[in-house]
Protein backbone atom coordinates (compact mmCIF):
# COMPACT_ATOMS: atom_id res chain seq x y z
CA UNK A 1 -53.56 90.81 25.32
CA UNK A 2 -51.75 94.24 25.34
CA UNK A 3 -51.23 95.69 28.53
CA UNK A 4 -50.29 99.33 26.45
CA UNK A 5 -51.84 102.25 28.89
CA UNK A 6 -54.78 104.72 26.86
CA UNK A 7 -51.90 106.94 26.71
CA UNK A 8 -49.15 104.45 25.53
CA UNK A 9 -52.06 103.37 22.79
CA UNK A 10 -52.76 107.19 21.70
CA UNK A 11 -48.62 107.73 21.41
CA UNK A 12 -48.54 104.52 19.32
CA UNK A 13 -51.50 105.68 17.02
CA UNK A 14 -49.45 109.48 16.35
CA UNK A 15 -46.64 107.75 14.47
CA UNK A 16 -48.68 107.47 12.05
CA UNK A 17 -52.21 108.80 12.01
CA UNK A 18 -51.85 113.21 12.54
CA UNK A 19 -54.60 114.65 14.26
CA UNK A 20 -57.69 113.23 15.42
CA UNK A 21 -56.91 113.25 19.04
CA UNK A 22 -60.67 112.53 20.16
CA UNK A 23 -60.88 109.74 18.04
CA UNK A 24 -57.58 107.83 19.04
CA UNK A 25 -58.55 109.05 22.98
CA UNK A 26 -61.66 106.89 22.58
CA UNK A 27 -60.68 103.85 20.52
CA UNK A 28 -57.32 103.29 23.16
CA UNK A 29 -60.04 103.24 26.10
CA UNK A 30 -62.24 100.55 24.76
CA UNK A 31 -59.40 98.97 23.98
CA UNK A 32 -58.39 99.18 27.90
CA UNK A 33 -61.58 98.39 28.93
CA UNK A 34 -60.86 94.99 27.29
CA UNK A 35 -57.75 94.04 29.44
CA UNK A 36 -59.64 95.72 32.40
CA UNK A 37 -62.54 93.53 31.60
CA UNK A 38 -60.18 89.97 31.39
CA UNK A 39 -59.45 91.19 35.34
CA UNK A 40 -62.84 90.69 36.97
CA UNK A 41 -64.63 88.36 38.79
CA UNK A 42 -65.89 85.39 36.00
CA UNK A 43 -69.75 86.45 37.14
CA UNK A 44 -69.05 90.16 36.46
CA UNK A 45 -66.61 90.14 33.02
CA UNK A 46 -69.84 88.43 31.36
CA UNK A 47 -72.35 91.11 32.35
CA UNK A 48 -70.07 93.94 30.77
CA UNK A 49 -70.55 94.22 26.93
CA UNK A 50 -68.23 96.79 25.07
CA UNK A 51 -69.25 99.83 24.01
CA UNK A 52 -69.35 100.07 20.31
CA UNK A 53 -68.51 103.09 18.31
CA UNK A 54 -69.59 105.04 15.08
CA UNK A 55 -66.39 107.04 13.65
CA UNK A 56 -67.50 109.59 11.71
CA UNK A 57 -65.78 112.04 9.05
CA UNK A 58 -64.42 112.51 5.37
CA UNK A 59 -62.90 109.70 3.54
CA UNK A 60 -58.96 110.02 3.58
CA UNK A 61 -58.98 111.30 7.35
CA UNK A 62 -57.62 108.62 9.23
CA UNK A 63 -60.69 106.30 10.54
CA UNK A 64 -59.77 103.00 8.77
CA UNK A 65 -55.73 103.54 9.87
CA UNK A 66 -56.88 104.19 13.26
CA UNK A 67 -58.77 100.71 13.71
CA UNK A 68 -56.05 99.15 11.59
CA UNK A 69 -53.25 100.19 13.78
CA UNK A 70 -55.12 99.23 16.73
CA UNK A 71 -55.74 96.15 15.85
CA UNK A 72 -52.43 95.59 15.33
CA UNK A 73 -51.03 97.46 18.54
CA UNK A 74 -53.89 95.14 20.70
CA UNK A 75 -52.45 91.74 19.37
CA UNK A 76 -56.18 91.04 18.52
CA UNK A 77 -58.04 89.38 15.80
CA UNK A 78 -58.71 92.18 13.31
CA UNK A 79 -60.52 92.42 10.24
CA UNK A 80 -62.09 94.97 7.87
CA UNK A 81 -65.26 94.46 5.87
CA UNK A 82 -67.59 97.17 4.03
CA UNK A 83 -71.29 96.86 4.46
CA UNK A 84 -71.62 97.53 1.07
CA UNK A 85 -70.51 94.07 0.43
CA UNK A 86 -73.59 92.15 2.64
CA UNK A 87 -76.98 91.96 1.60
CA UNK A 88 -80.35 91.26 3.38
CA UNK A 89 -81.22 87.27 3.28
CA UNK A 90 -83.07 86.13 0.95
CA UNK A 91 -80.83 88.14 -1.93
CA UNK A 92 -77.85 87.03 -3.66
CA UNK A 93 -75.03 88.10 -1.87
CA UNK A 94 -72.81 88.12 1.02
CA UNK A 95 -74.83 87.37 4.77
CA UNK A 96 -73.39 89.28 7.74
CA UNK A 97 -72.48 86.98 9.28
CA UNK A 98 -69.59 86.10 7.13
CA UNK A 99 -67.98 88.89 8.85
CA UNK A 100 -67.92 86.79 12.30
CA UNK A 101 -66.96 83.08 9.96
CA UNK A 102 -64.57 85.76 8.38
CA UNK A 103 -62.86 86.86 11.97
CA UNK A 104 -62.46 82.85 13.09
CA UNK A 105 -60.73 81.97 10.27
CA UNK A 106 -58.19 85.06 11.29
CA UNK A 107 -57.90 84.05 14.63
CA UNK A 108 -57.23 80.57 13.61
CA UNK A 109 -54.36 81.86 11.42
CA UNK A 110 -53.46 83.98 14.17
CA UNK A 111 -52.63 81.28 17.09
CA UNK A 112 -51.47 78.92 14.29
CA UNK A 113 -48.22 81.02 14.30
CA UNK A 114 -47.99 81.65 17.04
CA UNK A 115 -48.02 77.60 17.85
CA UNK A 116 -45.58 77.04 14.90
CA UNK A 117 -43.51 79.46 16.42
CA UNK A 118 -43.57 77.65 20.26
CA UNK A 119 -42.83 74.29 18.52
CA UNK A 120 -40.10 75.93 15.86
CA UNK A 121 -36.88 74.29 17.07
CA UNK A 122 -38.51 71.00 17.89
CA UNK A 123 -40.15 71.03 14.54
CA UNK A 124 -36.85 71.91 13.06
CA UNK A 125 -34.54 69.13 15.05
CA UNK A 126 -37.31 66.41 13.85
CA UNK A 127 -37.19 67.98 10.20
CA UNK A 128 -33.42 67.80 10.16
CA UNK A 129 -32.94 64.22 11.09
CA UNK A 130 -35.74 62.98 8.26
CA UNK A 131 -34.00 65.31 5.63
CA UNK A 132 -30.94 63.57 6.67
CA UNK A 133 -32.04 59.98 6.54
CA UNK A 134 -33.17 60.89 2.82
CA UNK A 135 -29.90 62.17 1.89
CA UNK A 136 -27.89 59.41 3.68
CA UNK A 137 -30.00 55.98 3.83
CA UNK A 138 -28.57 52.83 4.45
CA UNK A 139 -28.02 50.94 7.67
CA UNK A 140 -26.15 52.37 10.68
CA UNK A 141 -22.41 52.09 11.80
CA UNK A 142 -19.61 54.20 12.82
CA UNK A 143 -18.99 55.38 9.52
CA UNK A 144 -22.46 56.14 8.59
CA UNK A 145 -22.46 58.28 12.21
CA UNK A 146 -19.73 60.45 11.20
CA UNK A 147 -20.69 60.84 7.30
CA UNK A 148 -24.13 62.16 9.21
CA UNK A 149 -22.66 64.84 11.74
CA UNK A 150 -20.27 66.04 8.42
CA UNK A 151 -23.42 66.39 6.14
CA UNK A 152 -25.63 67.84 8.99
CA UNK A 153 -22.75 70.40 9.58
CA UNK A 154 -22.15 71.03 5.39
CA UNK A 155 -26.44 71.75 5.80
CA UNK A 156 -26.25 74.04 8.80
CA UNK A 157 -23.65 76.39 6.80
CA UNK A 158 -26.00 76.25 3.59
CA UNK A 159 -23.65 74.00 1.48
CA UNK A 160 -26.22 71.88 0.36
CA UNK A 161 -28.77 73.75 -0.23
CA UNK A 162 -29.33 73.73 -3.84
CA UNK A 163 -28.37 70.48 -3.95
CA UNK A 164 -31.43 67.62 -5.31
CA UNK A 165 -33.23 65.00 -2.66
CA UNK A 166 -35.77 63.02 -3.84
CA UNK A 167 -39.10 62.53 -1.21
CA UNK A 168 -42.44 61.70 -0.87
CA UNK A 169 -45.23 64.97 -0.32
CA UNK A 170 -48.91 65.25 -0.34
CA UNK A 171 -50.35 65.96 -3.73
CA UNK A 172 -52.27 69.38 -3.40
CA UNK A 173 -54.89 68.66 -5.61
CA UNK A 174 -55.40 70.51 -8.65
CA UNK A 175 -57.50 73.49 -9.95
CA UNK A 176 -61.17 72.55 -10.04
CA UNK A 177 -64.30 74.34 -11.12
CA UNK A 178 -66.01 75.67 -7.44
CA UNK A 179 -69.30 74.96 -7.46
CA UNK A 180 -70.01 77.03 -4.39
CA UNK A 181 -68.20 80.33 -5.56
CA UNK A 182 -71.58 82.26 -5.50
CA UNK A 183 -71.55 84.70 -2.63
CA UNK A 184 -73.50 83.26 0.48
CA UNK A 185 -72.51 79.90 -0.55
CA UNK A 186 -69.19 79.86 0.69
CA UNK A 187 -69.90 78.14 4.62
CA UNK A 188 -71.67 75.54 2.43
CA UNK A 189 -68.25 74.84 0.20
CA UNK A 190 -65.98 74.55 2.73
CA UNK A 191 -67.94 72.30 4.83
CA UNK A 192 -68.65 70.00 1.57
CA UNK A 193 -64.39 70.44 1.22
CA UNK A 194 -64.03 68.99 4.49
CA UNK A 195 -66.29 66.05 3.90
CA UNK A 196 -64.72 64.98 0.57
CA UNK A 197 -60.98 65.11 2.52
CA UNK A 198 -62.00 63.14 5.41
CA UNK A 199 -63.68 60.38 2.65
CA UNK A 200 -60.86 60.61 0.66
CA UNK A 201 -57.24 60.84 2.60
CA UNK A 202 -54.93 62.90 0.36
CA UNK A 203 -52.59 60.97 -1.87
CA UNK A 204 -48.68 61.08 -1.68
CA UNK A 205 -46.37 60.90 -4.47
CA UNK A 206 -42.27 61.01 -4.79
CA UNK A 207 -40.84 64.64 -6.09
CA UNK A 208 -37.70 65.94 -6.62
CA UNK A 209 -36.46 69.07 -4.93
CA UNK A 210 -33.99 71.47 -4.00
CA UNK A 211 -32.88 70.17 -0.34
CA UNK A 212 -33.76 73.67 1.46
CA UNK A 213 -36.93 73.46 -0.10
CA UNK A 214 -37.69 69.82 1.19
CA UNK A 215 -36.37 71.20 4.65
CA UNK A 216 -39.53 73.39 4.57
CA UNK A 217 -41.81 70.85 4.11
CA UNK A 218 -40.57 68.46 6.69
CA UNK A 219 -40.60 71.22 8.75
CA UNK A 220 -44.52 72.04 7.92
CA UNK A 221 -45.14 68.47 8.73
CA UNK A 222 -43.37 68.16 12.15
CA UNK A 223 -45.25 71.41 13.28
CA UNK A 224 -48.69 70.07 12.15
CA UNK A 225 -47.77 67.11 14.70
CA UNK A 226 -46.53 68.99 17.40
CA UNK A 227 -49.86 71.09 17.78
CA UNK A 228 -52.94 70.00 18.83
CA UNK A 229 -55.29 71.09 16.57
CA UNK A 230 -58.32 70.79 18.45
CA UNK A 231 -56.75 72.77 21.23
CA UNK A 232 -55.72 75.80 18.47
CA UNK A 233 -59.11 76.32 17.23
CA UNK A 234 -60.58 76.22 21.10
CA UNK A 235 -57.98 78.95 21.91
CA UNK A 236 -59.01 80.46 18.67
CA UNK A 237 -62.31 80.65 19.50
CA UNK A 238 -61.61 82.45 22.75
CA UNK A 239 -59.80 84.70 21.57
CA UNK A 240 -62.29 86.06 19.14
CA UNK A 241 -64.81 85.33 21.32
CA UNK A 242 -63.19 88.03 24.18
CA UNK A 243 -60.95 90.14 22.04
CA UNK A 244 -61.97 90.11 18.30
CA UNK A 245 -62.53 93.53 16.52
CA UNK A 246 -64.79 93.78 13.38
CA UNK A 247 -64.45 97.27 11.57
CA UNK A 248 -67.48 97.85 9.91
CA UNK A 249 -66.44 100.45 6.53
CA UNK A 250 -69.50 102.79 4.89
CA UNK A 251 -71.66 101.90 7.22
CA UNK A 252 -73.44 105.21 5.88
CA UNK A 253 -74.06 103.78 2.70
CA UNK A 254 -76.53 101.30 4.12
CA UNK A 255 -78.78 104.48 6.03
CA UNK A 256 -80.76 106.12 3.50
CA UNK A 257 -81.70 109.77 4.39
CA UNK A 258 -85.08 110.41 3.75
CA UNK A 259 -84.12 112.91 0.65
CA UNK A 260 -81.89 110.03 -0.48
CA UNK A 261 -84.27 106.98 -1.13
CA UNK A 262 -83.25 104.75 -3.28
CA UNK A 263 -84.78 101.18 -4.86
CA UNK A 264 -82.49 99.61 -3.44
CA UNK A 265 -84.82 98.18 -0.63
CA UNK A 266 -82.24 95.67 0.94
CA UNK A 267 -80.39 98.40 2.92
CA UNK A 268 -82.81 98.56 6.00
CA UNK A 269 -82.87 94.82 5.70
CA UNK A 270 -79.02 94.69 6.23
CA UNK A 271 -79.27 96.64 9.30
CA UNK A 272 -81.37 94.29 10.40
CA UNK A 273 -79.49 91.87 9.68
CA UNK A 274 -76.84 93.57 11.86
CA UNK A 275 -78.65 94.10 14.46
CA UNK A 276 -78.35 90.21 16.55
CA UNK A 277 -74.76 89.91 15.57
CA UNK A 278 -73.87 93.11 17.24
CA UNK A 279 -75.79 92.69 20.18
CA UNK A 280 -74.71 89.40 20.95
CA UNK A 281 -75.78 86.06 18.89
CA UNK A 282 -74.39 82.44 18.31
CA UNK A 283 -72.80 82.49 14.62
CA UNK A 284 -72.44 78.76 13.40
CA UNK A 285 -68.33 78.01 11.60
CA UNK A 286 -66.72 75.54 10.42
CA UNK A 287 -65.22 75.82 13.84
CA UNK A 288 -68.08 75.70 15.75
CA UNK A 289 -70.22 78.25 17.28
CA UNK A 290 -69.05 81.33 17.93
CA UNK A 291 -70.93 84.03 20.42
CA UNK A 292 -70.10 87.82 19.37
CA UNK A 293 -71.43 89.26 23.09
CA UNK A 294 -68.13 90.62 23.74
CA UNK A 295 -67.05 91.31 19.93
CA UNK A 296 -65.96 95.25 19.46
CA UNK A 297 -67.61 96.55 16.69
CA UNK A 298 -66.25 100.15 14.99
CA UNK A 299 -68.31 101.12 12.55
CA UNK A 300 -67.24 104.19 10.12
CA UNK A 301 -68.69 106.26 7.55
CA UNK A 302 -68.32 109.80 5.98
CA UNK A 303 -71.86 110.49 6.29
CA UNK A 304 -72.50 112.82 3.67
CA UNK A 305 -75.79 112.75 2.59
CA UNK A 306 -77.00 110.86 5.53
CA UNK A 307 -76.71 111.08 9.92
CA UNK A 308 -76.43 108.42 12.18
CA UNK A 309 -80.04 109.50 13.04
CA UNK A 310 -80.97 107.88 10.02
CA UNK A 311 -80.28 104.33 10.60
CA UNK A 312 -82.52 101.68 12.15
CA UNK A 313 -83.18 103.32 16.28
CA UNK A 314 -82.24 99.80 17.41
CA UNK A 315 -79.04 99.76 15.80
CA UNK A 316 -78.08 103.04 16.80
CA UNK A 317 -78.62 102.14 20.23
CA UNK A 318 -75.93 98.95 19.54
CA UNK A 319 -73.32 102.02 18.93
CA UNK A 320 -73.45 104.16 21.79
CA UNK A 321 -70.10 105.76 21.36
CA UNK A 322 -69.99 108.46 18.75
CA UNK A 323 -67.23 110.52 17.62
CA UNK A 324 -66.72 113.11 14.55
CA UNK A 325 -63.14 113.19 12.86
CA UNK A 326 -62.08 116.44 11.41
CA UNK A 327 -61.51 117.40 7.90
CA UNK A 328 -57.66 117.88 7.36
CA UNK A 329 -56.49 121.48 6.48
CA UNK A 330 -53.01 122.53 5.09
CA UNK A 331 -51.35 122.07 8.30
CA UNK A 332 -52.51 118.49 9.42
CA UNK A 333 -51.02 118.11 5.22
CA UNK A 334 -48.02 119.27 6.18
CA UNK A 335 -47.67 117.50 9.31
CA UNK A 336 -48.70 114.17 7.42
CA UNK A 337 -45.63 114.75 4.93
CA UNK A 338 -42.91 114.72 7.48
CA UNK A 339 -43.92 113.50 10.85
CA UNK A 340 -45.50 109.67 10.85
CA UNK A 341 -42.85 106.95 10.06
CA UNK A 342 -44.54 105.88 6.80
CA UNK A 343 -44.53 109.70 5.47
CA UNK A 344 -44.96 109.61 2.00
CA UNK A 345 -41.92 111.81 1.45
CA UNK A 346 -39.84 109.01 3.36
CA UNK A 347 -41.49 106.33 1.03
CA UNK A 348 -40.22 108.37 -2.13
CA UNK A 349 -36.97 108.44 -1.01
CA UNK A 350 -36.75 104.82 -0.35
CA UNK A 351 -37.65 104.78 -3.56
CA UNK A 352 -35.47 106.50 -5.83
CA UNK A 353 -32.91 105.37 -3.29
CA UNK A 354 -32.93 102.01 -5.05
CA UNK A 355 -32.05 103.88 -8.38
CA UNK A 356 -28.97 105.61 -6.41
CA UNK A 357 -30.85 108.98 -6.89
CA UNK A 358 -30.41 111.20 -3.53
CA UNK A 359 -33.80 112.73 -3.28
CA UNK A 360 -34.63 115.49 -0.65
CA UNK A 361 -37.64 118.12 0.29
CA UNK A 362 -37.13 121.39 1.13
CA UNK A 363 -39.24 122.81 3.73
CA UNK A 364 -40.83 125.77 1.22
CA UNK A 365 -41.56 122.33 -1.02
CA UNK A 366 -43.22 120.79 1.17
CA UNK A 367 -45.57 123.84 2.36
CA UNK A 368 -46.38 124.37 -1.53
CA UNK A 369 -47.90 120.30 -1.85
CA UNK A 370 -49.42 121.19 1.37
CA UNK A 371 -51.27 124.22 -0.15
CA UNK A 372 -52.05 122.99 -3.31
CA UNK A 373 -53.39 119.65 -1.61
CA UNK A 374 -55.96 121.77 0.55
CA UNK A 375 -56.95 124.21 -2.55
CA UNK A 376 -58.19 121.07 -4.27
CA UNK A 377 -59.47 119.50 -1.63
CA UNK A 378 -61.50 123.16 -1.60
CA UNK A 379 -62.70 123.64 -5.30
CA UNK A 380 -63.13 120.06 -6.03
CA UNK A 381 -64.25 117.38 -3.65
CA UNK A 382 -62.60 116.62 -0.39
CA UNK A 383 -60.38 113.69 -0.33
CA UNK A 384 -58.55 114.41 2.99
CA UNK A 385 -54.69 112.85 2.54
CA UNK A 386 -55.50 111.06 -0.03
CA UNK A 387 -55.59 114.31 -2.42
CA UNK A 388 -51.34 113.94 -1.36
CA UNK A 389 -51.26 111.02 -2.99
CA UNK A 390 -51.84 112.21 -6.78
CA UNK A 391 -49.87 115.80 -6.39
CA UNK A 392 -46.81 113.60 -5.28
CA UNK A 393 -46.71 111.60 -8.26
CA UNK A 394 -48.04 114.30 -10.39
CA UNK A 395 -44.63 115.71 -9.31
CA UNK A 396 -42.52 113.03 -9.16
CA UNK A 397 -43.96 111.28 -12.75
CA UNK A 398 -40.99 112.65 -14.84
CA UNK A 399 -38.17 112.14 -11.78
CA UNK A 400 -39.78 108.40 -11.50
CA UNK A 401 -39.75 107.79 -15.23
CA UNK A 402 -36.14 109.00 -16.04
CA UNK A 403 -34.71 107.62 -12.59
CA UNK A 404 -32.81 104.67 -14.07
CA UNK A 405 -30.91 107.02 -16.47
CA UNK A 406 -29.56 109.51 -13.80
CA UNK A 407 -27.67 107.27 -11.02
CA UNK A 408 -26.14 109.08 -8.59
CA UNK A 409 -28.00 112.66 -8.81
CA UNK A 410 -28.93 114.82 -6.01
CA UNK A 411 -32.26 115.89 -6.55
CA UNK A 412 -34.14 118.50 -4.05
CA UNK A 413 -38.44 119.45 -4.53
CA UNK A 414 -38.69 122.89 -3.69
CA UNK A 415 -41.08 125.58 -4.13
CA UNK A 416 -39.90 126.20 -7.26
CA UNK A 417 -40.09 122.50 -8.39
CA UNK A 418 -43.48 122.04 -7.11
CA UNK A 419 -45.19 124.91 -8.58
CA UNK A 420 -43.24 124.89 -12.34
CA UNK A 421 -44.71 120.75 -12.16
CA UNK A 422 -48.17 121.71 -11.02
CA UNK A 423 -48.86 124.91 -12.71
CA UNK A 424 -50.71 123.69 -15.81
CA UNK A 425 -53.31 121.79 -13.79
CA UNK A 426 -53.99 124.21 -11.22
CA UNK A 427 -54.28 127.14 -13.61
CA UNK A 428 -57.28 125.46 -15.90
CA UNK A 429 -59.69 124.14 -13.30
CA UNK A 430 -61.64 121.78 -15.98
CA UNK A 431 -58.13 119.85 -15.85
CA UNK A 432 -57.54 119.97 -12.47
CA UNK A 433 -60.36 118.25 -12.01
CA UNK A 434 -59.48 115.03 -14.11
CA UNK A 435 -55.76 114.88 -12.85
CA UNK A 436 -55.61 116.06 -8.97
């Protein structure tokens, strides 16, 4: 578990979300509150439950990047899921609590690595000496013992490499017509899976292959018999158990304001739905029950034609923390072009890097996308950053498309640049509105 400080987290989160401060304040203490919780007293750490919260806000202000980066920053099992997706049972669809079978089969992944990673080198010894009976059978004898140590030497520099071995691998078997590829039916196909491959023990059949890539197999083999699996998915399941995060996308989608009725009656029925697994239920996986007591949920939504007021009272209560993100104005634009370490300006250059094209912003250029990405944001509707993403390649389009035919040009985007590129669009608003 991370042992990163609220502040540490918060410093972390500003290379590469801007603004937002109250937001990134609250998400690094729950996250704290996790490690803090691991220290107590075993009859104590089970009577405190996190505190779930409701991010609220435009789209294209930061929420999802923020639980993203979090997730990745806490080491925990992390995944993403839009309640849009899940419907109320008793409807064709996805059930809710896919989203928990969903987070397992993550943390399984996750402590999978990092077991392959503990047994690497033994894995890899083991793997070597099979790869090198295949290339060199035959009984033993000085001879054979110092052909060996020459060929395992020639292998270690990459000599044989693309060389041929012939060996025996599990057939993977072959593309089949799923007949539990409707949505809700998915628990049900991979337990069915698993019956047919314990009746039926996979067959094994002699291929030809490059020796590097037979060195990866072997290798995939020895780790799957150094690691107890049984042990993996118990760890597994503790791990999601007492750190997993579930962040729960337009969760305003599924609370209908009262001026906003629709027919589509299975919203209420999917909060519903989401109220157990929130407060704490048993979900039943492949690999075995899993409680979400001590599960974090973040749940986010723009909340434009509806409040949190309007969902369900007892699922409001599951979400006790609330906090409002701010709409992004030409500044926080600005801010987002040159200061995070994914800026978009940074990606460009990367880009037309590859092409041997030297491209640069000028500070005026960068304060003109800024402006023109906040008047649009104004007149038409408000897609926070996102807005940057179609003036830069509205820009860019002609740079991008004649970049292999200009290697080696210095190219700078000023204020000039921007405007000249941009003009047309912003001058007849009808247009504007189709292509920024």
């Amino acid at each position: 578990m991370s042992t990163l400080t609220p502040r540490e987290i918060v410093a972390e989160l500003d290379k590469y979300v801007v603004g937002q401060e109250q937001a990134k304040r609250m998400v690094a203490v729950a996250v704290r509150n996790r490690w803090r919780r691991q220290r107590l007293s075993p009859e104590l750490r089970d009577e405190v439950a996190p505190k779930n919260i409701i991010m609220m806000g435009p789209t294209g202000v930061g929420k999802t990047e923020i639980a993203r980066r979090l997730a990745r920053l806490s080491g925990a099992p992390f995944i993403k899921v839009e309640a849009t997706k899940f419907t109320e049972v008793g409807y064709v669809g996805r059930d809710v609590e896919s989203m928990v079978r969903d987070l397992m089969e993550v943390g399984i992944k996750m402590v999978r690595d990092e077991e392959n990673a503990r047994v690497k080198a033994a894995a890899e010894s083991a793997a070597e000496s099979r790869l090198l009976d295949l290339l060199l059978p035959g009984s033993f004898g000085g001879d054979r013992d110092s052909t060996r140590e020459k060929l395992r030497q020639q292998f270690r520099l990459g000599f044989m490499d693309d060389k041929e071995v012939e060996m025996e691998v599990v057939e993977q078997p072959g593309q089949t017509i799923d007949m539990f590829a409707i949505p809700g039916m998915e628990q049900m196909g991979s337990q069915v899976k698993d019956m047919f491959s314990k009746a039926f023990p996979p067959k094994r059949s002699r291929r030809k292959m490059t020796v590097r890539a037979a060195f990866n197999v072997l290798v995939q083999e020895e780790s799957a018999k150094l690691v107890d699996q049984e042990a993996l998915t118990e760890r597994a399941r503790e791990r999601v158990e007492q750190m997993g995060i579930i962040f729960i996308d337009e969760i305003d989608k599924v609370a209908s304001s009262s001026q906003n009725r629709t027919s589509d009656i299975s919203r209420e029925g999917v909060q519903r739905d989401l109220l157990p697994i929130v407060e704490g239920s048993v979900v039943n996986t492949k690999h075995g029950m899993v409680r979400t007591d001590h599960i974090l949920f973040i749940a986010a939504g723009a909340f434009h034609f509806s409040k949190p007021s309007d969902m369900i009272p007892e699922l409001q209560g599951r979400f006790p923390l609330r906090v409002e993100l701010q709409a992004l104005g030409k500044d926080e634009f600005l801010r987002i072009l040159t200061e995070p370490d994914n800026a978009l300006t940074k990606q460009y250059e990367a880009l037309l890097g590859t092409e041997q094209i030297k491209l640069s912003f000028s500070p005026d250029g960068l304060e003109e996308i800024a402006s023109f990405a906040e008047q649009i944001n104004a007149e038409t509707e408000n897609i926070g950053a996102r807005r940057l993403y179609t003036i830069m390649e509205k820009i860019l389009a002609d740079i991008s498309f004649d970049a292999p035919d200009m290697p080696g040009a210095q190219l700078m985007i000023n204020r000039d640049y921007v405007r000249e590129h941009l003009a047309d669009v912003v001058e007849d608003q009808d247009l504007s509105r189709y292509i920024l």
